[in-house]
Protein backbone atom coordinates (compact mmCIF):
# COMPACT_ATOMS: atom_id res chain seq x y z
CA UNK A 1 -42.66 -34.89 53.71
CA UNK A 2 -43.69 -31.66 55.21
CA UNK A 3 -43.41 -28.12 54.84
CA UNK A 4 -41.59 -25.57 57.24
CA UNK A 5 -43.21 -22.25 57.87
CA UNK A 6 -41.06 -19.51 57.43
CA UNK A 7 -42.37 -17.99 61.34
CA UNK A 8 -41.12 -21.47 62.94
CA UNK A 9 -37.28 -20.57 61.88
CA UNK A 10 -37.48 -17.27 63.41
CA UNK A 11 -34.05 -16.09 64.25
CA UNK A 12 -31.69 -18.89 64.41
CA UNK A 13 -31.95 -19.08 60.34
CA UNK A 14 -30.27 -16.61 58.19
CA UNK A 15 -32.43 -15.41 54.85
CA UNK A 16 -30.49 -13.89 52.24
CA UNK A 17 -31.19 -10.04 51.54
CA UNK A 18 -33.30 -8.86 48.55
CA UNK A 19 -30.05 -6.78 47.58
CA UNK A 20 -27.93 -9.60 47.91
CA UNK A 21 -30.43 -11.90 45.47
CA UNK A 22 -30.52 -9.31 43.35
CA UNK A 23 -26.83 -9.08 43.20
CA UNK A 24 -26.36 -12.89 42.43
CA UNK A 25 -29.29 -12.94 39.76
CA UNK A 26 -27.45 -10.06 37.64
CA UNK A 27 -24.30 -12.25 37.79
CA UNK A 28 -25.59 -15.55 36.88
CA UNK A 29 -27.97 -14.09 34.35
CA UNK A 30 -25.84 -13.21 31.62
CA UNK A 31 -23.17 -15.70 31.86
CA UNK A 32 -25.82 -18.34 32.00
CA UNK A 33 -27.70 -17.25 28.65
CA UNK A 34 -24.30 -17.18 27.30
CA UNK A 35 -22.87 -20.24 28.49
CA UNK A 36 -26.05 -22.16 27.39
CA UNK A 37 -25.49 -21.52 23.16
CA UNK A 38 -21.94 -22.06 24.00
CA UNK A 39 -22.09 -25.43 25.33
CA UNK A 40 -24.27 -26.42 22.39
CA UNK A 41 -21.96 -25.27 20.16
CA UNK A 42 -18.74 -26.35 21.27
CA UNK A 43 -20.65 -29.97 22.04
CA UNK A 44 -21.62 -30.04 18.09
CA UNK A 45 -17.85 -28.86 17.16
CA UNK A 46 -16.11 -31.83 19.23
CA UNK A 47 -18.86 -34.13 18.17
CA UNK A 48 -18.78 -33.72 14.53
CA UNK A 49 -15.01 -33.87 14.25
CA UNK A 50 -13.11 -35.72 11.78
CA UNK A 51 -12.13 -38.82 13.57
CA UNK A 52 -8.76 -38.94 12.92
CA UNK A 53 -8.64 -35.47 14.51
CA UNK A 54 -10.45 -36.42 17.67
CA UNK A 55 -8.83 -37.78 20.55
CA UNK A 56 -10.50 -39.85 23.59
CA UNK A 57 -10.19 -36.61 25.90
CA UNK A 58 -12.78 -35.15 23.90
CA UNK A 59 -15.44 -37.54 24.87
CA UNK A 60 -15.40 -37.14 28.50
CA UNK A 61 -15.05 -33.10 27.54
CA UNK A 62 -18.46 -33.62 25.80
CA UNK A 63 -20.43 -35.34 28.84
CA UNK A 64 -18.96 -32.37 31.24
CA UNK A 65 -20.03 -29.58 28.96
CA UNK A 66 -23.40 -31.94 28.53
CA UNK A 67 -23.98 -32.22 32.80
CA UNK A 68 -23.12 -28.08 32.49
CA UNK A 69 -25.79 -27.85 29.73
CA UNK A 70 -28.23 -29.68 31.99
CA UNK A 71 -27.21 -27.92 35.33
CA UNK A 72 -27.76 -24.35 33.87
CA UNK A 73 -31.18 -25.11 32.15
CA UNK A 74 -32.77 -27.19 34.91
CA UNK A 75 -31.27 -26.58 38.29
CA UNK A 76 -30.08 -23.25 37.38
CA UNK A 77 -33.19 -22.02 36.63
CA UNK A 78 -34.65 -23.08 40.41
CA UNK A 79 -31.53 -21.14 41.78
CA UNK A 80 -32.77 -17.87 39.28
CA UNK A 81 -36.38 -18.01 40.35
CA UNK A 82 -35.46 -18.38 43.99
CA UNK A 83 -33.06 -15.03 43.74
CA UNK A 84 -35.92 -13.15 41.96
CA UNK A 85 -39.28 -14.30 43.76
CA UNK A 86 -37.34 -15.21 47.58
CA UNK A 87 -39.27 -18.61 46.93
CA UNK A 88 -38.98 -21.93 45.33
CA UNK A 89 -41.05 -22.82 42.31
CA UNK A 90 -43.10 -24.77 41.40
CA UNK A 91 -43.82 -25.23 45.71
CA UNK A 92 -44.24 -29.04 45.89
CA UNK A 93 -41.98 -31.79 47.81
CA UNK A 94 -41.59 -33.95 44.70
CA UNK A 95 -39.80 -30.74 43.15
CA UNK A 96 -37.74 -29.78 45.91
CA UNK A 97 -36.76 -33.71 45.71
CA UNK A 98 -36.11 -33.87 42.29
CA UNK A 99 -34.21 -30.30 42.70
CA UNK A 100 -32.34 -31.78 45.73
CA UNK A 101 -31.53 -34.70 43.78
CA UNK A 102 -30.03 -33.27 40.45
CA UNK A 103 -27.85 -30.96 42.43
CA UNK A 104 -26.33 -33.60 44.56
CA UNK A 105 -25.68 -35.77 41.43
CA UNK A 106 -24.20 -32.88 39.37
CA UNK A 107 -22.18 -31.67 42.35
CA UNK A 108 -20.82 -35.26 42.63
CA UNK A 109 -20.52 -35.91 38.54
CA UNK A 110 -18.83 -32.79 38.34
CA UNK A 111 -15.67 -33.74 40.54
CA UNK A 112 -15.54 -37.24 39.94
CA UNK A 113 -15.36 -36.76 36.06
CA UNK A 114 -12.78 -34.38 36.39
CA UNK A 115 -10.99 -37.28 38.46
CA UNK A 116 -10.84 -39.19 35.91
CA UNK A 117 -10.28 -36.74 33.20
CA UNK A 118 -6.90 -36.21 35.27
CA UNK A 119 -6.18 -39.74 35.57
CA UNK A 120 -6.68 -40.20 31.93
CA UNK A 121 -4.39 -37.77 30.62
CA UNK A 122 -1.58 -39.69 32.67
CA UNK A 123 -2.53 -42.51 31.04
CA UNK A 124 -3.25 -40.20 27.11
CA UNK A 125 0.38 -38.95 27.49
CA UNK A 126 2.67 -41.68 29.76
CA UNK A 127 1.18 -44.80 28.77
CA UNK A 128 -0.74 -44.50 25.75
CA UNK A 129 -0.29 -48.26 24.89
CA UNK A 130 -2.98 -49.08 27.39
CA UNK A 131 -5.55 -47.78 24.66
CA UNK A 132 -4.52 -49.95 21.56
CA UNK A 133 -6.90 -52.22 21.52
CA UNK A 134 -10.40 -51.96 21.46
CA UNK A 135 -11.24 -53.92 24.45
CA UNK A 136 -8.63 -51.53 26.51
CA UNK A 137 -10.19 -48.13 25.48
CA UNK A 138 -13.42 -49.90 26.05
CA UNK A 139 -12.41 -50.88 29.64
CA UNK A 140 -10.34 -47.92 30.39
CA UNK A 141 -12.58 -45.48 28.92
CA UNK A 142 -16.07 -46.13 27.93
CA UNK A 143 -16.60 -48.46 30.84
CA UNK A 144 -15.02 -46.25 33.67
CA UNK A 145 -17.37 -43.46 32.59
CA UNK A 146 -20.34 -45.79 32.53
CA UNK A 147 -19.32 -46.94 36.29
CA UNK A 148 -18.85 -43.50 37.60
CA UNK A 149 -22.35 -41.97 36.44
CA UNK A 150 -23.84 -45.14 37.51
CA UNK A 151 -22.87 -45.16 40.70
CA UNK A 152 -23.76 -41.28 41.65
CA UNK A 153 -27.28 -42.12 40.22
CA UNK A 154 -27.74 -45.29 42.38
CA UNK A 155 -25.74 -43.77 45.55
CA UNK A 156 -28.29 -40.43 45.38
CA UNK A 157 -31.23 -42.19 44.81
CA UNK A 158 -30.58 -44.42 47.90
CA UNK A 159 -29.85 -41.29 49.76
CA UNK A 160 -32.15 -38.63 48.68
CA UNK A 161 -35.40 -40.65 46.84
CA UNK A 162 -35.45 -44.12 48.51
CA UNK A 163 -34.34 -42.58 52.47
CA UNK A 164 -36.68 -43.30 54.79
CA UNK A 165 -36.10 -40.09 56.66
CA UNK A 166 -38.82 -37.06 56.44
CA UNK A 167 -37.46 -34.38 54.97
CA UNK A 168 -39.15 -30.65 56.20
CA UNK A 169 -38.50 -28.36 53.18
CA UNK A 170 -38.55 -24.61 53.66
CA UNK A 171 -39.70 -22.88 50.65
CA UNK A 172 -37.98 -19.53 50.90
CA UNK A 173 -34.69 -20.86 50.80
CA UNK A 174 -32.66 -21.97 48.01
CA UNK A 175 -32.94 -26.37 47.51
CA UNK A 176 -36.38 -25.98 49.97
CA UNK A 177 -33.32 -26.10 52.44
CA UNK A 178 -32.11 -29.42 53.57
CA UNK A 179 -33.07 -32.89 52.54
CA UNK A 180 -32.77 -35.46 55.59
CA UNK A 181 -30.15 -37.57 55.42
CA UNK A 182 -27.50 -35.29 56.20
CA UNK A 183 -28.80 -35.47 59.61
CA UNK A 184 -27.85 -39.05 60.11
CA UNK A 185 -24.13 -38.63 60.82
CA UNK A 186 -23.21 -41.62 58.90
CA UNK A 187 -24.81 -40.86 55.69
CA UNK A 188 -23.86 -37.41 55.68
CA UNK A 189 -19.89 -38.27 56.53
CA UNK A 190 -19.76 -40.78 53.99
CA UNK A 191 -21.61 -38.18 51.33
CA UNK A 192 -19.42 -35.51 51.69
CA UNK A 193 -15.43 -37.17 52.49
CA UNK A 194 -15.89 -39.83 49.78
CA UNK A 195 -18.22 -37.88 46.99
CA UNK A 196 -16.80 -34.65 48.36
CA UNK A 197 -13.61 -34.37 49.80
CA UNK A 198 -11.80 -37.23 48.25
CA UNK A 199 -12.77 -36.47 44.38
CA UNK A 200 -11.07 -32.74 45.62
CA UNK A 201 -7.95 -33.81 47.13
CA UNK A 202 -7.41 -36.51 44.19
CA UNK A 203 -7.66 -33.54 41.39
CA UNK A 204 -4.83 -31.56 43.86
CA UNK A 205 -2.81 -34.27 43.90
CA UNK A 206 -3.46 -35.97 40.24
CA UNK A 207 -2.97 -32.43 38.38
CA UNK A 208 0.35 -31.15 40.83
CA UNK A 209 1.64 -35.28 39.82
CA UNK A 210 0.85 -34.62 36.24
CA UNK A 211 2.40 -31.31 35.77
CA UNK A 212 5.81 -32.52 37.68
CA UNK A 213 5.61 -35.53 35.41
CA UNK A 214 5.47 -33.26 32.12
CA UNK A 215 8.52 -31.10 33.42
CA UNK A 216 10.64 -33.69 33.96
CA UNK A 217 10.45 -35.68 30.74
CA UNK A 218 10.06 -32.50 28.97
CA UNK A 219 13.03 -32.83 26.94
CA UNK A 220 12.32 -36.38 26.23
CA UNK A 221 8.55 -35.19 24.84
CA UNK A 222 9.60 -32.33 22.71
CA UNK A 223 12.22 -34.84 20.55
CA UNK A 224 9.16 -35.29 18.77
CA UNK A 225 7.13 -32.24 17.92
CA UNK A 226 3.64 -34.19 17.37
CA UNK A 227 3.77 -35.92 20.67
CA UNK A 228 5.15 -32.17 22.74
CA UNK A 229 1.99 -30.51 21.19
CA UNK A 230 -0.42 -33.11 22.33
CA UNK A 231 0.71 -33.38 25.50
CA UNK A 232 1.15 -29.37 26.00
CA UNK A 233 -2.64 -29.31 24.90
CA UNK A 234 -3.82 -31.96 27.44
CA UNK A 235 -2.00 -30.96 30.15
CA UNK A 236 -3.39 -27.15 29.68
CA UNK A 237 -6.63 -27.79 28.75
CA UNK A 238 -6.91 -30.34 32.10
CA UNK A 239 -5.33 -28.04 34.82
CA UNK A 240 -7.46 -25.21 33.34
CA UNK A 241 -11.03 -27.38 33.98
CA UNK A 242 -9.04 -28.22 36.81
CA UNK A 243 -8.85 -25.23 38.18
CA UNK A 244 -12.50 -23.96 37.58
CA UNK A 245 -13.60 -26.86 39.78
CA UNK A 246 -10.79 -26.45 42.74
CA UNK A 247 -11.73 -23.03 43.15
CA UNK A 248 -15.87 -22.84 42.95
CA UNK A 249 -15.73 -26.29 45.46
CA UNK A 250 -13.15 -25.83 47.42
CA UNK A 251 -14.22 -22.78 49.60
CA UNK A 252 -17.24 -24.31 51.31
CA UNK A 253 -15.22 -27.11 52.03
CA UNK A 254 -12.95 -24.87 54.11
CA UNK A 255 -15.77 -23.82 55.74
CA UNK A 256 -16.89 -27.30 56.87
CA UNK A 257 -13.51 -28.53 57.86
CA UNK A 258 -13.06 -25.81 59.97
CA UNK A 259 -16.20 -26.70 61.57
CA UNK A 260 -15.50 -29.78 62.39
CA UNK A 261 -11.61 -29.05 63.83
CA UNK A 262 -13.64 -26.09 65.62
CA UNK A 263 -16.77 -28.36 66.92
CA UNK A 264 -18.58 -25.54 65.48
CA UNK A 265 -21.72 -26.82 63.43
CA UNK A 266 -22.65 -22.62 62.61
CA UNK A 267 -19.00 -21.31 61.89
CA UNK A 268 -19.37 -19.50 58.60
CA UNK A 269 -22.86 -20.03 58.57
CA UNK A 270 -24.08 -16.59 57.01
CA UNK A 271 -21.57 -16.44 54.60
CA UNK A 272 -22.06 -20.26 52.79
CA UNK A 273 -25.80 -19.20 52.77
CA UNK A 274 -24.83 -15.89 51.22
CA UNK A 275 -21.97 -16.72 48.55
CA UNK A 276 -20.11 -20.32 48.92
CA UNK A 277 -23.12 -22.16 48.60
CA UNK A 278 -24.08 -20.56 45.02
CA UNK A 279 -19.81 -20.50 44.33
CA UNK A 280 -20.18 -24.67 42.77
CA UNK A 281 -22.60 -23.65 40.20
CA UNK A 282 -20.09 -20.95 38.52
CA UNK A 283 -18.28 -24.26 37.02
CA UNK A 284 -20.92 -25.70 35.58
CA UNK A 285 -21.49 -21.83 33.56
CA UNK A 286 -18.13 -20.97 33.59
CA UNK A 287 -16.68 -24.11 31.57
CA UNK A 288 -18.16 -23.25 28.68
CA UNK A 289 -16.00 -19.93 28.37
CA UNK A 290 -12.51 -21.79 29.29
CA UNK A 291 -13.41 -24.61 26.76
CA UNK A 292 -13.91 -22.09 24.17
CA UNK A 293 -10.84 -19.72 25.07
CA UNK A 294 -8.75 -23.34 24.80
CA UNK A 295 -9.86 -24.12 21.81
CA UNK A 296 -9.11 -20.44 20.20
CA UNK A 297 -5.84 -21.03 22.21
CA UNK A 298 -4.71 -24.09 20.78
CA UNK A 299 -6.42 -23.50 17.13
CA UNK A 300 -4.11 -20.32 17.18
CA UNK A 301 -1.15 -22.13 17.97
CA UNK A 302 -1.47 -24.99 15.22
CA UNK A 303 -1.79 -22.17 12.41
CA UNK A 304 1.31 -20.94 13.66
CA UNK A 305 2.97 -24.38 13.56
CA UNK A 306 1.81 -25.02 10.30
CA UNK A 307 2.96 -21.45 8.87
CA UNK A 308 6.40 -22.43 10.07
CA UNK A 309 6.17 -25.65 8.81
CA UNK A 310 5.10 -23.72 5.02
CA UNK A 311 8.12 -21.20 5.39
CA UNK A 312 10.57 -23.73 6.01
C-alpha cells in the first residue's frame, strides 16, 4: 500500500471546498449527537420489552438501529474529521483499510437487512404460520440474519483485506479515496449490481408488493381489529425505514447507471464527490428519528384504541 500525493492528482481530481465541508459538518453534527442517545435508547426500550408485547420485527429493528449506532460513532467520526481538518485521521493504510472496510459492510448490511425486513413482514402478516414452531422462527429468522451478516463480512474481507491488489490512498479525500478492487471490472460489477443494485430494486419491488397486498385484503384484515392494527403498524413502520434507505442510496446509483448507458466513467463526477457520496450515511443518523416518531405514532394510536375500548 502506498500513499498518493495530493500534487500528483493535479487537475483531473475534484477536492471539495472548505465552504462546502463546512456546510456538511454543521449538518451531520447535530443530528449525529442526537441520533447517537437516541439509538441507545430506543435499543434499551425494544430490548427490555415485555415479551408478550414484542414481536420478531423488533429484533431485526434492534441490529439496524445497532449497525446505525456503530456507523455514526466509528465511521462517522472519519467522515467529521475529514470535513473539519480536509484530511483523514489517524494517516495510516491500516486505517484507511479498516475505514474502507466498515463502510462497505455497513453500506451493504444496511440494504440487505432492510431486504429482509420487507420480506419478513410478508411473511409477519400473510403467512404467519411459518413462525409456529421454534425450529421455523429459528430458520426463518434467527438463521437468515446470521447468513446475511456473515456473508457481507466474508465477501468484504475477500475484497477489501485479503485482495491482492495495491491500493494508493489519498489522504485529503474522504475513505483515503479508493480501495483497489473496484478497478478490476469483475469485482467491482459484481460489488455493486448484487450488494448494490439488487438489495435496491428488491426493497422497490418487495414494499410496492406489500402495500398492494395490504389494500386488497384490507377488508378481510380489519374483521379482526387485533390483526388490522398489527399489520397497519408493520406495514408503516417498514415502508417508512424503507423509504429512508431508497432515497439516501438511490441517487448515486442514478449517477452510475447513467454512466454506464452514457460510457461516461466522469458523468456526475463533482457532484457524487460533493453531496451523493455523503447522501448513504443520512440513514444510518436519520433512523433513529423515524423509529422514534413511529413509536410516538403508534403508542398514540393504542391509547386511543384503548379509550374507546373504556367508553364503550
Amino acid at each position: 500500500m502506498n500513499f498518493e500525493n495530493d500534487s500528483l492528482i493535479g487537475l483531473t481530481s475534484f477536492v471539495d471546498s472548505e465552504y462546502s465541508r463546512l456546510i456538511k459538518l454543521l449538518i451531520f453534527v447535530p443530528i449525529d449527537v442526537i441520533s447517537i442517545p437516541l439509538s441507545i435508547l430506543i435499543i434499551h426500550y425494544l430490548y427490555r420489552k415485555n415479551y408478550e408485547h414484542r414481536i420478531l420485527s423488533d429484533d431485526i429493528l434492534i441490529v439496524l438501529i445497532s449497525i446505525s449506532l456503530i456507523d455514526i460513532i466509528f465511521q462517522q467520526l472519519g467522515v467529521l474529521i475529514y470535513f473539519k481538518s480536509s484530511y483523514v485521521w489517524p494517516s495510516s493504510s491500516i486505517y484507511c483499510l479498516i475505514w474502507n472496510y466498515f463502510s462497505y459492510l455497513d453500506y451493504y448490511l444496511n440494504l440487505y437487512l432492510t431486504v429482509w425486513a420487507s420480506i419478513q413482514r410478508h411473511i409477519m402478516i400473510f403467512y404467519y404460520n411459518l413462525f409456529n414452531t421454534a425450529v421455523r422462527r429459528f430458520f426463518f429468522h434467527k438463521f437468515s440474519l446470521i447468513l446475511i451478516i456473515l456473508y457481507g463480512i466474508v465477501v468484504y474481507i475477500c475484497l477489501i483485506i485479503l485482495n491482492s491488489c495495491e491500493n494508493s490512498f489519498i489522504l485529503s479525500k474522504p475513505w483515503c479515496g479508493r480501495v483497489c478492487f473496484i478497478f478490476n471490472r469483475i469485482e467491482y460489477l459484481y460489488d455493486w449490481l448484487i450488494n448494490c443494485v439488487l438489495p435496491i430494486c428488491l426493497i422497490i419491488v418487495l414494499n410496492i408488493i406489500l402495500l398492494i397486498q395490504v389494500i386488497r385484503q384490507k377488508n378481510r384484515i380489519k374483521q379482526n381489529r387485533f390483526i388490522w392494527r398489527k399489520c397497519r403498524k408493520l406495514t408503516i413502520q417498514m415502508i417508512s425505514i424503507s423509504s429512508i434507505y431508497i432515497i439516501c442510496f438511490i441517487l448515486s446509483g442514478i449517477i452510475t447507471i447513467l454512466r454506464i448507458l452514457l460510457s461516461d466513467p466522469y458523468f456526475g463526477f463533482n457532484v457524487i464527490q460533493v453531496c451523493f457520496q455523503y447522501t448513504f450515511l443520512f440513514a444510518n443518523a436519520l433512523l433513529p428519528f423515524v423509529t422514534l416518531s413511529l413509536l410516538i405514532f403508534f403508542s398514540f394510536i393504542c391509547s386511543n384504541v384503548n379509550k374507546n375500548k373504556t367508553i364503550k
